[in-house]
C-alpha atoms as a PDB file:
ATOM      1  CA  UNK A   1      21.047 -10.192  13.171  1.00  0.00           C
ATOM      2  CA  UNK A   2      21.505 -12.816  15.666  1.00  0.00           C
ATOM      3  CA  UNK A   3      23.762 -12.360  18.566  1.00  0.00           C
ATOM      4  CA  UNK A   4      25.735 -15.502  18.080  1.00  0.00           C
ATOM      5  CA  UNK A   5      26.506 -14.855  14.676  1.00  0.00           C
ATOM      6  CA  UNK A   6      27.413 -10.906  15.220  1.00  0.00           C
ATOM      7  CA  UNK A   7      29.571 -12.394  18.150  1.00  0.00           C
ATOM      8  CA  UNK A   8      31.177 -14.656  15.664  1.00  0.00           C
ATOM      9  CA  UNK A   9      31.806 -12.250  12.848  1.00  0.00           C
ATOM     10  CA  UNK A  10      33.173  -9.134  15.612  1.00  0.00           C
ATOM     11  CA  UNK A  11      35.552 -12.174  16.487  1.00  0.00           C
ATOM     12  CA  UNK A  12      36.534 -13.464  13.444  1.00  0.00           C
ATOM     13  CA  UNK A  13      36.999  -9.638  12.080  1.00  0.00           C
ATOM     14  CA  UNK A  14      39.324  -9.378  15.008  1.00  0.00           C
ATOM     15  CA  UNK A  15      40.871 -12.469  14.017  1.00  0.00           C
ATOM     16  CA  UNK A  16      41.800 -10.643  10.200  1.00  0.00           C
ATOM     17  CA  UNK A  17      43.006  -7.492  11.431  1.00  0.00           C
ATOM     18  CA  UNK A  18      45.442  -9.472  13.589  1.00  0.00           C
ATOM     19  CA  UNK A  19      46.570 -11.765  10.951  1.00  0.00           C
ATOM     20  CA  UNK A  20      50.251 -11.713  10.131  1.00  0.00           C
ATOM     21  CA  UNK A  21      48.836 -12.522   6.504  1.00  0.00           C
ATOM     22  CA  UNK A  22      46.595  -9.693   6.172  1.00  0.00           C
ATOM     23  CA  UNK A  23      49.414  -7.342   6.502  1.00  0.00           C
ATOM     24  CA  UNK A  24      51.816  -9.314   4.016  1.00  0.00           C
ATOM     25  CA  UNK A  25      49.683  -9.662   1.464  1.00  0.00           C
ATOM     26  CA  UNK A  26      48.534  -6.261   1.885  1.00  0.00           C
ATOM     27  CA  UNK A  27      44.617  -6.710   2.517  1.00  0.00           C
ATOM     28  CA  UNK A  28      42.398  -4.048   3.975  1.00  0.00           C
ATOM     29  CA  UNK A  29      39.214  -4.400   5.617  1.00  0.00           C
ATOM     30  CA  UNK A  30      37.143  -2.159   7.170  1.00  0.00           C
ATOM     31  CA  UNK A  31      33.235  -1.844   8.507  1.00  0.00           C
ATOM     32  CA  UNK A  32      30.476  -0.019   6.454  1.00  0.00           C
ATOM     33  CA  UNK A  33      27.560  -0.433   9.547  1.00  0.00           C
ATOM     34  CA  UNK A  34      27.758  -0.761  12.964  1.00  0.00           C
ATOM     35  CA  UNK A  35      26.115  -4.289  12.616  1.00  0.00           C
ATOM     36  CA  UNK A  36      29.181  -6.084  10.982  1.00  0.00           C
ATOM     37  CA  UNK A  37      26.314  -6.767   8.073  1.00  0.00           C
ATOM     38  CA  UNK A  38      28.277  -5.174   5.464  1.00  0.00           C
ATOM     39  CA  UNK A  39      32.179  -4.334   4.849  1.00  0.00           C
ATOM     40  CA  UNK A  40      34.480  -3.393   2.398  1.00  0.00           C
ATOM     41  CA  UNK A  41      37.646  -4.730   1.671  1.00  0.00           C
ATOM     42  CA  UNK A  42      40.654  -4.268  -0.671  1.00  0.00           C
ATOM     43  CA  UNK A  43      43.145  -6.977  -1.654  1.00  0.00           C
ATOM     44  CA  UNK A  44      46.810  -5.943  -4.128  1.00  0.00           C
ATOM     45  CA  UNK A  45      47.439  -7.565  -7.034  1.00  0.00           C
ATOM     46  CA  UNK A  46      49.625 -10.559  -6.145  1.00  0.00           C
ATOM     47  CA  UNK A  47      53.285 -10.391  -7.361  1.00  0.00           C
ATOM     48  CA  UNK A  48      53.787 -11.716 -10.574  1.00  0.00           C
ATOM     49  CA  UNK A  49      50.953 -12.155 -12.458  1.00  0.00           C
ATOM     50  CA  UNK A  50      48.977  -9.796 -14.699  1.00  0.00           C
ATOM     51  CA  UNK A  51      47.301  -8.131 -11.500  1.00  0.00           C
ATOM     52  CA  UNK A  52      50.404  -7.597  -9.876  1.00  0.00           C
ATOM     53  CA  UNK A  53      50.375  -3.348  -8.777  1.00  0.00           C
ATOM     54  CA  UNK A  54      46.534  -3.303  -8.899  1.00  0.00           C
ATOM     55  CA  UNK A  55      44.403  -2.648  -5.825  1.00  0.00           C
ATOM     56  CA  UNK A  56      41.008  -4.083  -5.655  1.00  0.00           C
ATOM     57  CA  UNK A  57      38.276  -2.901  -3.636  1.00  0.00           C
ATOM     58  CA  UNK A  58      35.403  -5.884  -2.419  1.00  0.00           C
ATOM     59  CA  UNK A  59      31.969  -4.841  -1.280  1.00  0.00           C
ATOM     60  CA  UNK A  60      31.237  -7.775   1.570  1.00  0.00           C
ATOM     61  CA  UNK A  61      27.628  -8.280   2.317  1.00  0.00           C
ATOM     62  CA  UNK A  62      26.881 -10.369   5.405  1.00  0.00           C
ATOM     63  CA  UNK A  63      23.531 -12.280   5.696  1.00  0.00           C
ATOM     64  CA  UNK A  64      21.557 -12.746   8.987  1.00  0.00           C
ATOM     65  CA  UNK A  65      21.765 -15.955   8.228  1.00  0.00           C
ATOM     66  CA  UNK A  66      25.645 -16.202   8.859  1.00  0.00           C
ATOM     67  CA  UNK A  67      27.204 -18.723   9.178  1.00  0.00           C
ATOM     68  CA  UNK A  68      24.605 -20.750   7.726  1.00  0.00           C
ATOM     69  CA  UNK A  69      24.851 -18.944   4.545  1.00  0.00           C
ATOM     70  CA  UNK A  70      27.819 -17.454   3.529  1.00  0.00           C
ATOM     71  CA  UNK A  71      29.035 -13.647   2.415  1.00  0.00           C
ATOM     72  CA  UNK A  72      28.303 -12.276  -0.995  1.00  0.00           C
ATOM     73  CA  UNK A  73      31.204 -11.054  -2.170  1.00  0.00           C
ATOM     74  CA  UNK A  74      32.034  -8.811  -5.470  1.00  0.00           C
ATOM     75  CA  UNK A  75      34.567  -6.482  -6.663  1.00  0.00           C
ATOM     76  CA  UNK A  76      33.470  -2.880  -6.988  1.00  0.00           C
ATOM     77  CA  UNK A  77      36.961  -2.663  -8.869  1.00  0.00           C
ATOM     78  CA  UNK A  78      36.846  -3.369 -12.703  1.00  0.00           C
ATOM     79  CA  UNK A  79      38.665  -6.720 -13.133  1.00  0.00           C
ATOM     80  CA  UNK A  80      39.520  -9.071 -16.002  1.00  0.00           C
ATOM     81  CA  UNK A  81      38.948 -12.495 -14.633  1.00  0.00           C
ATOM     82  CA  UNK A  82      37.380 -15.854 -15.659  1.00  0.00           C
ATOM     83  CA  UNK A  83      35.701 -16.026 -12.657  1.00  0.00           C
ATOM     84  CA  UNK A  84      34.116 -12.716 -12.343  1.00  0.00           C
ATOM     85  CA  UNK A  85      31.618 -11.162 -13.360  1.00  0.00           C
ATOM     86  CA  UNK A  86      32.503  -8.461 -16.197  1.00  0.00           C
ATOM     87  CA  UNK A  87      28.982  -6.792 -15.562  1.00  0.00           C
ATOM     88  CA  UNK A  88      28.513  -7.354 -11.661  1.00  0.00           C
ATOM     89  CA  UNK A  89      31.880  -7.944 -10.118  1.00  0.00           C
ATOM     90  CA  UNK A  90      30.132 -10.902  -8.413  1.00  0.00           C
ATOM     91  CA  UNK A  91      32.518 -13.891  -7.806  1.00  0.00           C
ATOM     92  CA  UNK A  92      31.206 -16.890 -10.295  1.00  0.00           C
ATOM     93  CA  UNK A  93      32.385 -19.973  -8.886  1.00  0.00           C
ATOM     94  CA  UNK A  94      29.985 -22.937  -9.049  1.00  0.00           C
ATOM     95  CA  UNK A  95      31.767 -23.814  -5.826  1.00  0.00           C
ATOM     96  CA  UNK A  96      30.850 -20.953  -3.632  1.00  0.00           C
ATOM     97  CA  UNK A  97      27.011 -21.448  -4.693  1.00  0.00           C
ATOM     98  CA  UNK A  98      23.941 -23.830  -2.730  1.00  0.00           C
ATOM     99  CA  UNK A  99      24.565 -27.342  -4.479  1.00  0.00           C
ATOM    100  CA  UNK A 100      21.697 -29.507  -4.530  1.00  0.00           C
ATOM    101  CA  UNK A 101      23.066 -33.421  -3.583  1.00  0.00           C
ATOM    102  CA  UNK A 102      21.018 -35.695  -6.080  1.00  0.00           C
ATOM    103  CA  UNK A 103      20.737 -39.254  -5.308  1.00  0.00           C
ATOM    104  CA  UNK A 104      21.219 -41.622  -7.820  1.00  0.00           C
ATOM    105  CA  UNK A 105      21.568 -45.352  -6.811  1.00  0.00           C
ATOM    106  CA  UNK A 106      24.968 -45.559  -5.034  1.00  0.00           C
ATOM    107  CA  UNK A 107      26.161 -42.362  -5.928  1.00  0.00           C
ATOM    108  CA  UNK A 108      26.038 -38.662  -4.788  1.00  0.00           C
ATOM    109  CA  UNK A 109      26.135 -35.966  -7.861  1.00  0.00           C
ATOM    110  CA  UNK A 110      26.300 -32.328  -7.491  1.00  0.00           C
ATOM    111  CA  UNK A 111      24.290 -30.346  -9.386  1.00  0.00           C
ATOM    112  CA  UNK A 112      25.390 -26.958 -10.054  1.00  0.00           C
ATOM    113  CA  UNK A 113      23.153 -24.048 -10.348  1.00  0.00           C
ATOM    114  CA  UNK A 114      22.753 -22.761 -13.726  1.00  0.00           C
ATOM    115  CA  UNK A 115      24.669 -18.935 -13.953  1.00  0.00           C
ATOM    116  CA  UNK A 116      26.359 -16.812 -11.731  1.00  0.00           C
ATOM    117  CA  UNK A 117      24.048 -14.260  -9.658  1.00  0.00           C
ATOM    118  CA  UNK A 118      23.927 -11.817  -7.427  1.00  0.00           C
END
């Protein structure tokens, strides 16, 4: 991995463990290699909703390509949520995925990509 972005993910994992909102909202995260490529994470149920009392653990996979490209992300913990995946624990969000900008006259239209991988 390139130095710059190692330097800039040791300094923004820094930046977490440091965060006043890491400890109030109760989220963990710790390294799996020595090269900041891969870490694993756990996040609590928020208050108040069906998840509330749950603990969650996240398998964070870093690309060499950061910050280019950003982490994959999925929950190693079984979850019931729209926007997971059931099978994979991969986060489905057509946000979080490469859009491709289509021209068309004077208008830009996203085009999502078709399913949820990972």
């Amino acid at each position: 991995m390139a130095n710059i972005a190692v330097q800039r993910i040791k300094r923004e994992f820094k930046e977490v463990l440091k965060s006043e909102e890491t400890s109030k909202n109760q989220i963990k995260v710790d390294l799996v290699d020595e090269n900041f490529t891969e870490l694993k994470g756990e996040i609590a149920g928020p208050p108040d909703t069906p998840y509330e009392g749950g603990r969650y653990q996240l398998e964070i996979k870093i690309p060499e390509t950061y910050p280019f490209n950003p982490p994959k992300v999925r929950f190693i913990t079984k979850i019931w949520h729209p926007n997971i995946s059931s099978v994979t624990g991969a986060i489905c969000l057509d946000i979080l995925k490469d859009q491709q900008l289509v021209l068309l006259s004077h208008a830009v239209v996203k085009m999502p990509p078709s399913v949820c991988t990972w």
